[in-house]
C-alpha atoms as a PDB file:
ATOM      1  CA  UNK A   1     -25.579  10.021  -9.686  1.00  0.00           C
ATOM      2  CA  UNK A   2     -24.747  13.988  -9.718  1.00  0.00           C
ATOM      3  CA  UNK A   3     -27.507  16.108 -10.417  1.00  0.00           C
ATOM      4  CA  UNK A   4     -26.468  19.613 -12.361  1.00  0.00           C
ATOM      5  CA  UNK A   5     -29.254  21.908 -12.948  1.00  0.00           C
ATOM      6  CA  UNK A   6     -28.206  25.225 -14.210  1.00  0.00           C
ATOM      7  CA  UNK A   7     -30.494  28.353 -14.958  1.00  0.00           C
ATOM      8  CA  UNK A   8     -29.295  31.412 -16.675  1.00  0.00           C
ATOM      9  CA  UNK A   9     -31.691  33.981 -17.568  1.00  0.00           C
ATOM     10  CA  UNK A  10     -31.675  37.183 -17.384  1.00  0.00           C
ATOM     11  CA  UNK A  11     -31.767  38.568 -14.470  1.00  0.00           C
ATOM     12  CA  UNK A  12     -30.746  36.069 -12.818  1.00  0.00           C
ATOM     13  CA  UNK A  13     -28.280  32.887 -12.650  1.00  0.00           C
ATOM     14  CA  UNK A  14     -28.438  30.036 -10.445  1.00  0.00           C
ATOM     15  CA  UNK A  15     -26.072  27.015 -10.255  1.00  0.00           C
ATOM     16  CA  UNK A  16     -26.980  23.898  -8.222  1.00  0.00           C
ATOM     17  CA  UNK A  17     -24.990  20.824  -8.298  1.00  0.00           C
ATOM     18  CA  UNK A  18     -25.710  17.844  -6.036  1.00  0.00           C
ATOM     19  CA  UNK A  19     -25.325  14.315  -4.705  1.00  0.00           C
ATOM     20  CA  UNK A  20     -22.269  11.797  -5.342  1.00  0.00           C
ATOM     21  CA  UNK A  21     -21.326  10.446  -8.711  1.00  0.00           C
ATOM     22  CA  UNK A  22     -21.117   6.823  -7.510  1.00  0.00           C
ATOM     23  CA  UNK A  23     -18.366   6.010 -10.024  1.00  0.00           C
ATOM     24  CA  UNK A  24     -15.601   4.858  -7.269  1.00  0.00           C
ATOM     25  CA  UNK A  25     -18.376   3.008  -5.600  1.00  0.00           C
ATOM     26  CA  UNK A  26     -19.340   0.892  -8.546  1.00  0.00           C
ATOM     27  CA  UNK A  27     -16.065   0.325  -9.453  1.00  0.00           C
ATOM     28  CA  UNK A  28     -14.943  -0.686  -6.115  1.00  0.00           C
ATOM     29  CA  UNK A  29     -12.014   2.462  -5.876  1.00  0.00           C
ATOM     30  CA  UNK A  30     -11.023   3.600  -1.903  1.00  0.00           C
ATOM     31  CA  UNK A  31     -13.634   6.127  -0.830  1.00  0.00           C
ATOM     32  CA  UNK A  32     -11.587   9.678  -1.922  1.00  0.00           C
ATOM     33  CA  UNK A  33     -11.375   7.643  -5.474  1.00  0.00           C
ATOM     34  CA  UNK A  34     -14.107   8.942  -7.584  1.00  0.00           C
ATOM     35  CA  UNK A  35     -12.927  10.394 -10.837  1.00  0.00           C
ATOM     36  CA  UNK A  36     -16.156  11.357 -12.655  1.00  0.00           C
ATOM     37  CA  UNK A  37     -17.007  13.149  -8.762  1.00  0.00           C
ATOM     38  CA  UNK A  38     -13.388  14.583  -8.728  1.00  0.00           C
ATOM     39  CA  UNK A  39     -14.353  16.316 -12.243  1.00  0.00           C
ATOM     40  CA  UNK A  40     -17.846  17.696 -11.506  1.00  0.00           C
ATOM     41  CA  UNK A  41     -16.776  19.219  -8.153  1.00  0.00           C
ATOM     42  CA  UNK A  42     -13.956  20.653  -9.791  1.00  0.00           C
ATOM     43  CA  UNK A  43     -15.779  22.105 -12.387  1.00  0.00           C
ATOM     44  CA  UNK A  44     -18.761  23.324  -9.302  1.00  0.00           C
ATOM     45  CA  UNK A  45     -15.246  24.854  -7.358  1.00  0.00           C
ATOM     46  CA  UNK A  46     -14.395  26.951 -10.252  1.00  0.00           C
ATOM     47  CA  UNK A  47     -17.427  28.468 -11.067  1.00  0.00           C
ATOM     48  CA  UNK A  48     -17.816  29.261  -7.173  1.00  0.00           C
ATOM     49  CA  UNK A  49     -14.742  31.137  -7.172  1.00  0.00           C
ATOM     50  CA  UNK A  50     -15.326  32.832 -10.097  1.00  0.00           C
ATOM     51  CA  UNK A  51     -18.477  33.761  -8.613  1.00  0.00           C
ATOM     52  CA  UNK A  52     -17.177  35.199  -5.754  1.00  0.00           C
ATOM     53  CA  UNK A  53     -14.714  37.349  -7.930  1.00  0.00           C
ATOM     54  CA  UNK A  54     -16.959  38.711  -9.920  1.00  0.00           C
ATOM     55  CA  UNK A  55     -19.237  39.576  -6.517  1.00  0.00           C
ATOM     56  CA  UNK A  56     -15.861  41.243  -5.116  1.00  0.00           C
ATOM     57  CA  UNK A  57     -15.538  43.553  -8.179  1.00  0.00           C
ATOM     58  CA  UNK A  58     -19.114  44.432  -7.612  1.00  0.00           C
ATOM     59  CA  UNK A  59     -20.437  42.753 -10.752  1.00  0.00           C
ATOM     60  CA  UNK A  60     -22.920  40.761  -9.338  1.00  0.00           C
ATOM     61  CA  UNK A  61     -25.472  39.946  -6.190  1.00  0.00           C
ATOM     62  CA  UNK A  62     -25.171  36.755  -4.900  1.00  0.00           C
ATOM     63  CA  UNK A  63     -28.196  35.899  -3.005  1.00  0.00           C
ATOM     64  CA  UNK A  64     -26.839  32.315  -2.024  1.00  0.00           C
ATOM     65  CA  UNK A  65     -23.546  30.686  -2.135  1.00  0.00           C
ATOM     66  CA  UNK A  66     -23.327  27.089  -0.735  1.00  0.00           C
ATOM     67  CA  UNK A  67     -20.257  25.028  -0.767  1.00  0.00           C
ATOM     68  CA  UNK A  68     -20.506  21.910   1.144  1.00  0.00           C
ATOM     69  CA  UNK A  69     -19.938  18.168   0.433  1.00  0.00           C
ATOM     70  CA  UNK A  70     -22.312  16.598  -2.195  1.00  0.00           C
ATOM     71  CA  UNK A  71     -23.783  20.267  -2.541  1.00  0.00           C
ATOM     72  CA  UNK A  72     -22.682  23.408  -4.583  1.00  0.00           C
ATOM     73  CA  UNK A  73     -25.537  26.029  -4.991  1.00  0.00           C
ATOM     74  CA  UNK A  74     -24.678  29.590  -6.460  1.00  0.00           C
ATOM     75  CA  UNK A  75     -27.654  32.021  -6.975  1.00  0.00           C
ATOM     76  CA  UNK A  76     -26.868  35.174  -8.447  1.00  0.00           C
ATOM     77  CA  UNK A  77     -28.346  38.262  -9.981  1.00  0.00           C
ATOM     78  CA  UNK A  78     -25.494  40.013 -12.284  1.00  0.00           C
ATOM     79  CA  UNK A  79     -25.315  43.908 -13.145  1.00  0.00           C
ATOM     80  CA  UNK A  80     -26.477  44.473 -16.754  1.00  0.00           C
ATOM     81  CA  UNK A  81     -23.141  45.690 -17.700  1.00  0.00           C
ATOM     82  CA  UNK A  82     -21.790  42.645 -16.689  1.00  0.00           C
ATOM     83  CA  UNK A  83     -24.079  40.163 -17.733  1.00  0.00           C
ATOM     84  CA  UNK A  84     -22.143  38.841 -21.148  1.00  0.00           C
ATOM     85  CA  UNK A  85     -19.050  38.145 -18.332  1.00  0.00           C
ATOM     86  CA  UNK A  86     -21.473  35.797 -16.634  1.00  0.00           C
ATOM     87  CA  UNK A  87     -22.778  34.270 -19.600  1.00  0.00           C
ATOM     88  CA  UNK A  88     -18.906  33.699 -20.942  1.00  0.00           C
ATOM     89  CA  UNK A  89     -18.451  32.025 -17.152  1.00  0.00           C
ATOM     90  CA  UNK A  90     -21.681  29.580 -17.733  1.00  0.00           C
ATOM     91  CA  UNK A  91     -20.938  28.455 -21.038  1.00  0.00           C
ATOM     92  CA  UNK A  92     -17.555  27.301 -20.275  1.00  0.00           C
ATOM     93  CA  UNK A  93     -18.897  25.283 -17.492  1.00  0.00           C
ATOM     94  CA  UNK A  94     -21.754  23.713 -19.457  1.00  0.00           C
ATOM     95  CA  UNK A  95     -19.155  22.573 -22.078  1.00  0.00           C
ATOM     96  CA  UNK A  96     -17.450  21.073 -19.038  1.00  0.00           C
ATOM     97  CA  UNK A  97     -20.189  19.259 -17.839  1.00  0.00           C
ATOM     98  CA  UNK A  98     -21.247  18.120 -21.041  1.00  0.00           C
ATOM     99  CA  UNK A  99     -17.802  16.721 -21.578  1.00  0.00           C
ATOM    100  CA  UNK A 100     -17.792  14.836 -18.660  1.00  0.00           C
ATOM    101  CA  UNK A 101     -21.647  13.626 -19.029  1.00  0.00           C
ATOM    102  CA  UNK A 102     -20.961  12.426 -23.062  1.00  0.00           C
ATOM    103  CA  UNK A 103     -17.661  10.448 -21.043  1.00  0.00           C
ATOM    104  CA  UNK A 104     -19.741   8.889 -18.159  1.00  0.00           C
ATOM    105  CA  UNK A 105     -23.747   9.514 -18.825  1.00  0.00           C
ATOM    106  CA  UNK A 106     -24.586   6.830 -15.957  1.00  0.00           C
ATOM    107  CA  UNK A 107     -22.856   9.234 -13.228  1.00  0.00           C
ATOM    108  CA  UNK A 108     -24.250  12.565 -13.995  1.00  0.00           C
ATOM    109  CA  UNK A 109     -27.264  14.165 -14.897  1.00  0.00           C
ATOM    110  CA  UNK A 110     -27.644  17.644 -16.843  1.00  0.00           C
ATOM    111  CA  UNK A 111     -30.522  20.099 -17.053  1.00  0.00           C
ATOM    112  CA  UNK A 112     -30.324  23.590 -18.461  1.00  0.00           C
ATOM    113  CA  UNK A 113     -32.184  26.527 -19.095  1.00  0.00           C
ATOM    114  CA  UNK A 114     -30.172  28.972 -20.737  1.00  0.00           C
END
């Protein structure tokens, strides 16, 4: 099961998404299979590189940015200015997970505070 915590306050913003879904596994797909894993790190890639955009137009900190297999974790501390931009960014990746969670609740697990 995938673990996504997400914390957006202000002040600061921290994404963490980890482990595998296991839904290739228990339905006995090719490892490289996993649809429901496919989704969530999709959804984890795109709110890395929008991240990292934001950071290059100087509208955020990031004080950590991993990107590694089973493991996305984004801490950030936006600019004021900026911080409804951010909030837009979350939202539409919460609605993603929660998409994909209503879909297949046995393969992912969500936790907010926002």
């Amino acid at each position: 099961m995938t673990e996504v915590k997400i914390t957006n306050v202000p002040g600061y913003c921290r994404v963490q998404i980890k482990g595998h879904a296991g839904y290739g596994f228990n339905h006995h797909l090719p490892a490289g299979n996993d649809i429901v894993c496919a989704a969530i790190s999709m959804l984890g890639q795109t709110v890395a590189q929008r991240i990292l955009q934001m950071s290059e137009e100087k509208k955020l900190g990031i004080n950590e940015l991993t990107v590694k297999e089973a493991l996305i974790d984004i801490k950030v501390v936006p600019k004021a200015a900026y911080r409804n931009e951010l909030d837009v960014t979350i939202k539409t990746i919460v609605t993603g997970f929660e998409l994909l969670a209503k879909a297949h609740p046995s393969y992912i697990n969500l936790g907010w505070e926002i």
